[in-house]
N, C-alpha and C. Protein backbone atom coordinates (compact mmCIF):
# COMPACT_ATOMS: atom_id res chain seq x y z
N UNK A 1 2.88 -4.20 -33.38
CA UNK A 1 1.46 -4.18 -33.04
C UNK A 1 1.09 -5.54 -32.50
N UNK A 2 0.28 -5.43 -31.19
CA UNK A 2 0.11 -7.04 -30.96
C UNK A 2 -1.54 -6.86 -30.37
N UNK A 3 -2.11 -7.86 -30.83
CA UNK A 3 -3.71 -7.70 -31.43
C UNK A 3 -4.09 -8.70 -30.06
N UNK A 4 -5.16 -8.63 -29.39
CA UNK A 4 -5.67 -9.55 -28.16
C UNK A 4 -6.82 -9.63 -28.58
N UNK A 5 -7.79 -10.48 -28.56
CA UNK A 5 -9.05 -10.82 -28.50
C UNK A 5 -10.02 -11.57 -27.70
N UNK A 6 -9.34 -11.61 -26.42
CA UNK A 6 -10.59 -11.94 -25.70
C UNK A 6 -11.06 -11.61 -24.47
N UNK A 7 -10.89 -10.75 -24.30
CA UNK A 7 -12.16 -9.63 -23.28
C UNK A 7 -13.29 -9.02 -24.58
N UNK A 8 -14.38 -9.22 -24.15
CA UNK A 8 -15.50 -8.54 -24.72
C UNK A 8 -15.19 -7.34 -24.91
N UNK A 9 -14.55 -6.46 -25.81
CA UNK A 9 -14.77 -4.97 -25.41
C UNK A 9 -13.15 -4.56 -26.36
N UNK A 10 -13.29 -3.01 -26.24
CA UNK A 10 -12.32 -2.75 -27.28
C UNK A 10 -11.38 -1.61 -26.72
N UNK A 11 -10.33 -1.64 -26.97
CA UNK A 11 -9.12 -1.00 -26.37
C UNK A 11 -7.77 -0.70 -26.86
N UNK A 12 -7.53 0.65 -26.83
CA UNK A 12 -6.19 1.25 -27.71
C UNK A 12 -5.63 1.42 -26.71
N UNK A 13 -4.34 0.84 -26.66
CA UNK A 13 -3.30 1.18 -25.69
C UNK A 13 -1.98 2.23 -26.01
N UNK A 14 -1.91 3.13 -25.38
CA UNK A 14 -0.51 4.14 -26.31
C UNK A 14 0.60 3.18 -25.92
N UNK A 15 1.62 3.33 -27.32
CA UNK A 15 2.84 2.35 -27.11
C UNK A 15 3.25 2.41 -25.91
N UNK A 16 3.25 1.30 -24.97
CA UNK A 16 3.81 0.52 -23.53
C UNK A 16 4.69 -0.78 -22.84
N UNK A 17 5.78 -0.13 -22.67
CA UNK A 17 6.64 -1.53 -22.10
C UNK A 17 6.79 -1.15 -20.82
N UNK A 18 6.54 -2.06 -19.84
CA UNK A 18 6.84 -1.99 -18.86
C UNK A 18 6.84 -1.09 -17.88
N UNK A 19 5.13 -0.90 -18.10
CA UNK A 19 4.36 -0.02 -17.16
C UNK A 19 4.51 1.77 -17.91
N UNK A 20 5.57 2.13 -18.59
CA UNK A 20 5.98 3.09 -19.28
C UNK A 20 5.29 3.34 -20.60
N UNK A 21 4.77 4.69 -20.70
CA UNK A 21 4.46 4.83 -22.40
C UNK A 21 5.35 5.54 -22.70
N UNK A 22 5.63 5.11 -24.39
CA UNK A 22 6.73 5.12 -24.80
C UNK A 22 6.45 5.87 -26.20
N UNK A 23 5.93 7.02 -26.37
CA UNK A 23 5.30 7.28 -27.73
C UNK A 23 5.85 7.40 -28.65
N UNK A 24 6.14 8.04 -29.81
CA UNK A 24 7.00 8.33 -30.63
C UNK A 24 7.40 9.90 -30.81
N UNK A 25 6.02 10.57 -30.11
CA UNK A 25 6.36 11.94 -29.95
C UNK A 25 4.98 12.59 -29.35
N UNK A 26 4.92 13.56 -29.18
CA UNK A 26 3.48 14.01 -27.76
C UNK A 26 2.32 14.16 -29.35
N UNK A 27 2.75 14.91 -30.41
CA UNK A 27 1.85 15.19 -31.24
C UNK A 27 1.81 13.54 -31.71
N UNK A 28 2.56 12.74 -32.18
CA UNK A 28 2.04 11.65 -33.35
C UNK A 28 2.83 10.34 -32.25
N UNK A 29 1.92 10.16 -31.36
CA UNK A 29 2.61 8.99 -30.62
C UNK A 29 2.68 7.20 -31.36
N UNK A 30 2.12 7.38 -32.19
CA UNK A 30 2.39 6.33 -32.99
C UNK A 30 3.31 6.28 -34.01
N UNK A 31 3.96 6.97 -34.73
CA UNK A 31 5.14 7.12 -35.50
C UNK A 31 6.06 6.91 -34.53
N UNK A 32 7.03 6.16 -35.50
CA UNK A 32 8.15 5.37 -34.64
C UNK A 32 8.24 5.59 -33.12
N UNK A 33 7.04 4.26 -32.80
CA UNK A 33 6.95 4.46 -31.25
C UNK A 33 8.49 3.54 -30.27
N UNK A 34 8.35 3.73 -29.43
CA UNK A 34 9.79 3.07 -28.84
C UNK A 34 9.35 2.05 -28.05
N UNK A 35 7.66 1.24 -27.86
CA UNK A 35 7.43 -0.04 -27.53
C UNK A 35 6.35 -0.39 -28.47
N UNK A 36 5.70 -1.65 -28.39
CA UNK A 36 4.58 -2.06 -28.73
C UNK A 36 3.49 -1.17 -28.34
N UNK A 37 2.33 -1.55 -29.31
CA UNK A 37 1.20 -0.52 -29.72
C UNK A 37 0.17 -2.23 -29.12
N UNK A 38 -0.29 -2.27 -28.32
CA UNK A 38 -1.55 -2.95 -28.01
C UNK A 38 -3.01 -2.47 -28.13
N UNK A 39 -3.60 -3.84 -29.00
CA UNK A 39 -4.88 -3.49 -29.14
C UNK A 39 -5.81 -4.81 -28.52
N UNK A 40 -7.21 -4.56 -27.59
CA UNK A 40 -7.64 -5.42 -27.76
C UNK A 40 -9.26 -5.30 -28.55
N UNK A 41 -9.30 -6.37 -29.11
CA UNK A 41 -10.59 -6.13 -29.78
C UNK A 41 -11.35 -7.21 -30.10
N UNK A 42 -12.28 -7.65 -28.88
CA UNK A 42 -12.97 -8.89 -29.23
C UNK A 42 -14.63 -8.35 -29.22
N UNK A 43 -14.76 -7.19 -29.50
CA UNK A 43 -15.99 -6.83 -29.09
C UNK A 43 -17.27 -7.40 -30.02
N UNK A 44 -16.60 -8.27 -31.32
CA UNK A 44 -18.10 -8.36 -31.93
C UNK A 44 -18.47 -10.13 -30.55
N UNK A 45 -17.78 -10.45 -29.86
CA UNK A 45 -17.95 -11.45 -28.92
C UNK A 45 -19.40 -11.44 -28.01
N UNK A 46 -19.27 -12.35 -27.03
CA UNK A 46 -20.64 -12.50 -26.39
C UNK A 46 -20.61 -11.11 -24.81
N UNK A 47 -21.76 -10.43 -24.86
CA UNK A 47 -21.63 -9.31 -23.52
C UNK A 47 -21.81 -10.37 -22.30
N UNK A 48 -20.79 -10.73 -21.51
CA UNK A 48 -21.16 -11.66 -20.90
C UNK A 48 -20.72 -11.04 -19.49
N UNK A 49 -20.56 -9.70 -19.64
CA UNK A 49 -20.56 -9.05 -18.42
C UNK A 49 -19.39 -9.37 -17.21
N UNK A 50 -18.65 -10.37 -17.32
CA UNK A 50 -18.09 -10.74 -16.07
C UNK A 50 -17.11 -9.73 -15.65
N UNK A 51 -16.25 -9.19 -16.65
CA UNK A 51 -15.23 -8.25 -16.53
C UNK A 51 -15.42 -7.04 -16.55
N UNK A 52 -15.90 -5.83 -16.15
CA UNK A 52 -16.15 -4.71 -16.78
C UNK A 52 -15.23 -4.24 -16.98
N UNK A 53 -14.61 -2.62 -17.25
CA UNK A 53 -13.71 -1.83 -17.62
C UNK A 53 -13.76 -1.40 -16.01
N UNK A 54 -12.45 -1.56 -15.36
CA UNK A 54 -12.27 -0.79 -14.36
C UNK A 54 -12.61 0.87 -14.05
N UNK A 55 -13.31 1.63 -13.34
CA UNK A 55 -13.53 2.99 -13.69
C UNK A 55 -12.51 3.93 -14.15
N UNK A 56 -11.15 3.92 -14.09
CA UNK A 56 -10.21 4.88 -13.95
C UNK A 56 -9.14 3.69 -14.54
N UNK A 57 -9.20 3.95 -15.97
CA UNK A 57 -8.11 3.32 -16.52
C UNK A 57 -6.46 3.70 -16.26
N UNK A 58 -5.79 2.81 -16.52
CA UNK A 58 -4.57 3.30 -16.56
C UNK A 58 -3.62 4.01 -17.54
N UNK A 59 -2.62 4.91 -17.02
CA UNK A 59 -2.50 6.06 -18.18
C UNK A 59 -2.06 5.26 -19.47
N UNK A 60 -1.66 4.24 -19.26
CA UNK A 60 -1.26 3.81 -20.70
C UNK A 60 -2.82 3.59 -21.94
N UNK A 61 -4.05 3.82 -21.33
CA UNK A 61 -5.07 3.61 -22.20
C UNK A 61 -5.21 4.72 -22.87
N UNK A 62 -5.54 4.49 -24.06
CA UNK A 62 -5.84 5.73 -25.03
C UNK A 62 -7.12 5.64 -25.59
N UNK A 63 -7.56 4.63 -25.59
CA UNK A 63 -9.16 4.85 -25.74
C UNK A 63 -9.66 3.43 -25.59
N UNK A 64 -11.05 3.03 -25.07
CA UNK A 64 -11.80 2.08 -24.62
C UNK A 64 -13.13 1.99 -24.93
N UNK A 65 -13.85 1.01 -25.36
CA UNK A 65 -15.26 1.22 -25.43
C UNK A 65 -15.82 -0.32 -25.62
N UNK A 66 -17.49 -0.40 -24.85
CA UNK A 66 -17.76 -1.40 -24.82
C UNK A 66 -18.75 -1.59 -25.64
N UNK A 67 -18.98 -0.86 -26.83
CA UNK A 67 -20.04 -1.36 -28.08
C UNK A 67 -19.70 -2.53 -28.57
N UNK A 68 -20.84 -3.37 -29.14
CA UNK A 68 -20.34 -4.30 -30.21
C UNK A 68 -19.90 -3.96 -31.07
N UNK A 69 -18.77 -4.44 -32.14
CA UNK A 69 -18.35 -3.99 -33.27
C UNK A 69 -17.19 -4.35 -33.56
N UNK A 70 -16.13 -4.16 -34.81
CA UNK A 70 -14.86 -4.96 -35.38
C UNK A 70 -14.23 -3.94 -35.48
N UNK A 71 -12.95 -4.60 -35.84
CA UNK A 71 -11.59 -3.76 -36.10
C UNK A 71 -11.35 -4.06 -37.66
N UNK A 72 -11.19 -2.69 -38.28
CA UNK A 72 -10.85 -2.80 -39.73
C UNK A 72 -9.17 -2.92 -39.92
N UNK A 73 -8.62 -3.54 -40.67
CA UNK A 73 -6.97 -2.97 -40.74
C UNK A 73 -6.62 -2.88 -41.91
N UNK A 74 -5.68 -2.00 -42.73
CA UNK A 74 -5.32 -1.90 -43.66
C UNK A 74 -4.07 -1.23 -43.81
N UNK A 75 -3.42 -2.45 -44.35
CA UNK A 75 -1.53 -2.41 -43.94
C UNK A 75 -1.25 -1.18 -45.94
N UNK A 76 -1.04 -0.50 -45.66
CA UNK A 76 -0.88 0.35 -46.61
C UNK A 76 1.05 -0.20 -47.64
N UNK A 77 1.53 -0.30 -46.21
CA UNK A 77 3.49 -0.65 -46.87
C UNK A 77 3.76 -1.54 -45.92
N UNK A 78 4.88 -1.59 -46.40
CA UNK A 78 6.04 -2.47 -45.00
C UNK A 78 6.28 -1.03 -43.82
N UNK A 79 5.57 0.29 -43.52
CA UNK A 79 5.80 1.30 -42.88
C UNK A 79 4.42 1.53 -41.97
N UNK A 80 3.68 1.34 -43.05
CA UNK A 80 2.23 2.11 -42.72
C UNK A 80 0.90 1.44 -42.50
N UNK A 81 0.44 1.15 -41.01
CA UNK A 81 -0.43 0.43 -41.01
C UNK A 81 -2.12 1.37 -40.51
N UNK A 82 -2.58 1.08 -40.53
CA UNK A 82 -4.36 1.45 -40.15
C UNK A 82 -5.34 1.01 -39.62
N UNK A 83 -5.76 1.03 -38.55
CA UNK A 83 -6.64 0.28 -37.48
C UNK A 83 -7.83 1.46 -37.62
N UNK A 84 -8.84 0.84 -37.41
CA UNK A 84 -10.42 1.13 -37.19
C UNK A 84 -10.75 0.44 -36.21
N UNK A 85 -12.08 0.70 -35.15
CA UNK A 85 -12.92 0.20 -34.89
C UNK A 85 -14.39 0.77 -35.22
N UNK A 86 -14.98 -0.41 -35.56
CA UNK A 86 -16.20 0.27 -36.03
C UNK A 86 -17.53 -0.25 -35.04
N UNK A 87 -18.53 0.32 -34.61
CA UNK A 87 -19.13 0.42 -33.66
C UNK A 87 -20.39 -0.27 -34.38
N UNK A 88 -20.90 -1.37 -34.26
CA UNK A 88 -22.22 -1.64 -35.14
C UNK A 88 -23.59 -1.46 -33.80
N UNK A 89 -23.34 -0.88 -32.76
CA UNK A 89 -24.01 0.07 -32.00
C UNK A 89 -24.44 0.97 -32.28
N UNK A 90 -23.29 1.84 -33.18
CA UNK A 90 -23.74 3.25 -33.43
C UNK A 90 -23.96 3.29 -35.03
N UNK A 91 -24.75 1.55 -35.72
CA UNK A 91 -24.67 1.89 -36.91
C UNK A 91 -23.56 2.17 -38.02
N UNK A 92 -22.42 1.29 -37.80
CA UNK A 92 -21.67 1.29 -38.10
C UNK A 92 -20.58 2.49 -38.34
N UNK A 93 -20.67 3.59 -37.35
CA UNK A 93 -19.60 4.64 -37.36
C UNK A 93 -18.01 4.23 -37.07
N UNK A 94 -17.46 4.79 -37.37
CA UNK A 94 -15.83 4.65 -37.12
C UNK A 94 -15.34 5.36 -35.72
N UNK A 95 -15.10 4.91 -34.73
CA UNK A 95 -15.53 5.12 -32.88
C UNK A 95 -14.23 5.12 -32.54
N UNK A 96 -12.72 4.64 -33.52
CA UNK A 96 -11.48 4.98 -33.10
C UNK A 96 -10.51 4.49 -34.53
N UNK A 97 -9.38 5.54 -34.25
CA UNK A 97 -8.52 4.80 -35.54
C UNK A 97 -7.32 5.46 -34.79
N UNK A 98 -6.44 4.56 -35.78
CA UNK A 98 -4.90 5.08 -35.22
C UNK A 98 -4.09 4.78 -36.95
N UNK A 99 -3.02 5.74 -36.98
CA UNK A 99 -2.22 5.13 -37.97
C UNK A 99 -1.09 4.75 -37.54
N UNK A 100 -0.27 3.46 -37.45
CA UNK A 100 1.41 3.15 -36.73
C UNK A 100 1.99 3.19 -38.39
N UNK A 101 2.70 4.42 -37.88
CA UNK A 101 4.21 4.06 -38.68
C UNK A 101 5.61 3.64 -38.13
N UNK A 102 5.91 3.28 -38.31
CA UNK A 102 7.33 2.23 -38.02
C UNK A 102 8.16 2.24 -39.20
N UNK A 103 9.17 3.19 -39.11
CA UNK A 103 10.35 3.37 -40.56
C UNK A 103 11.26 2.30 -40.33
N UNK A 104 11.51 2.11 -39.25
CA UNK A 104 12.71 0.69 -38.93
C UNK A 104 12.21 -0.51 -38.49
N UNK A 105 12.66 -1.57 -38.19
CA UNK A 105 11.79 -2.99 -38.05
C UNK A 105 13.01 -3.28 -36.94
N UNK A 106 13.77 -2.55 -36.16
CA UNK A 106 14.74 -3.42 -35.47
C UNK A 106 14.00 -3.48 -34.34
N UNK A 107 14.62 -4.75 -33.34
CA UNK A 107 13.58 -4.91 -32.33
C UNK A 107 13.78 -3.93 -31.06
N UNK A 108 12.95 -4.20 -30.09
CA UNK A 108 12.66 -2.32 -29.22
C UNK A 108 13.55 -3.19 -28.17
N UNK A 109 14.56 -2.23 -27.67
CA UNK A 109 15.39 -2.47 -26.46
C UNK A 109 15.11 -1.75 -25.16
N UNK A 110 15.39 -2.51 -24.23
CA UNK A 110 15.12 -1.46 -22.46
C UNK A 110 15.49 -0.08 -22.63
N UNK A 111 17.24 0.47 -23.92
CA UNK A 111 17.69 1.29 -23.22
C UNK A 111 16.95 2.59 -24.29
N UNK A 112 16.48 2.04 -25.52
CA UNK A 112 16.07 3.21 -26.53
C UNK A 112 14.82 3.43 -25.96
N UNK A 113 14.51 4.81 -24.68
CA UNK A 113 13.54 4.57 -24.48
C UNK A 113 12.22 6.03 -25.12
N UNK A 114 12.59 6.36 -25.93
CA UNK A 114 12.42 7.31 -26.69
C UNK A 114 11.70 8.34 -25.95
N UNK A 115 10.78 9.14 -26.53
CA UNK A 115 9.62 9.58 -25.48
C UNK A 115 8.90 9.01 -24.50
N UNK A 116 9.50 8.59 -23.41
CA UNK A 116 9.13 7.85 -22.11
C UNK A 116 8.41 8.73 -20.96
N UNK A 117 7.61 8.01 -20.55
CA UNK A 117 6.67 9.11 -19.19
C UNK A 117 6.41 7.08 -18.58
N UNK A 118 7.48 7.81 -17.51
CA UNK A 118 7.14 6.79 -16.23
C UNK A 118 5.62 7.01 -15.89
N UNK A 119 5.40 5.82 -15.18
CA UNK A 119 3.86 5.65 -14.69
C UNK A 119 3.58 5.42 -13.22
């Protein structure tokens, strides 16, 4: 999982190396995914407008939004982790979550490219 924070605004990326998503499977693409899981989430930051969200994201986005609001996390094991974002726009609702499981810790190679969809 690798966490970004500074674009204003909040963003789930489905696991992606190299232009490729790489899921872990079409139903639970986060269980043992076959790249990194990117998130960015700087949204409780200043709206300072310069960047917007391009209209037509790219397929590797899985969800985007420009409310103010934080990311909750709660690492359950050495397997099981838990992301929130919570929207203090909408009154603090829960506006995206994901669960990553990861049973192995070895590092992700070019050739294991598991459930792959070129882009």
């Amino acid at each position: 999982l690798t966490i970004w924070a500074h674009e204003h605004s909040y963003e789930r990326l489905w696991p992606v190396y190299d232009k490729m998503v790489m899921n872990g499977s079409v139903s639970q693409p986060y269980t043992n995914p076959g790249a990194p899981v990117h998130i960015i989430t700087g949204s409780a930051g200043c709206k300072e407008r310069l960047v917007p969200f391009v209209p037509n994201p790219k397929p590797w986005s899985a969800f985007r939004l420009e409310d103010y609001g934080y990311a909750r996390m709660t690492i359950h094991n050495s397997t099981h982790l838990y992301l929130e974002q919570v929207s203090d726009d909408q009154d603090g609702v829960v506006v995206d979550s994901m669960l990553l499981i990861k049973n192995s810790h070895e590092s992700f190679t070019t050739r294991s490219y598991g459930n792959r969809r070129d882009l």
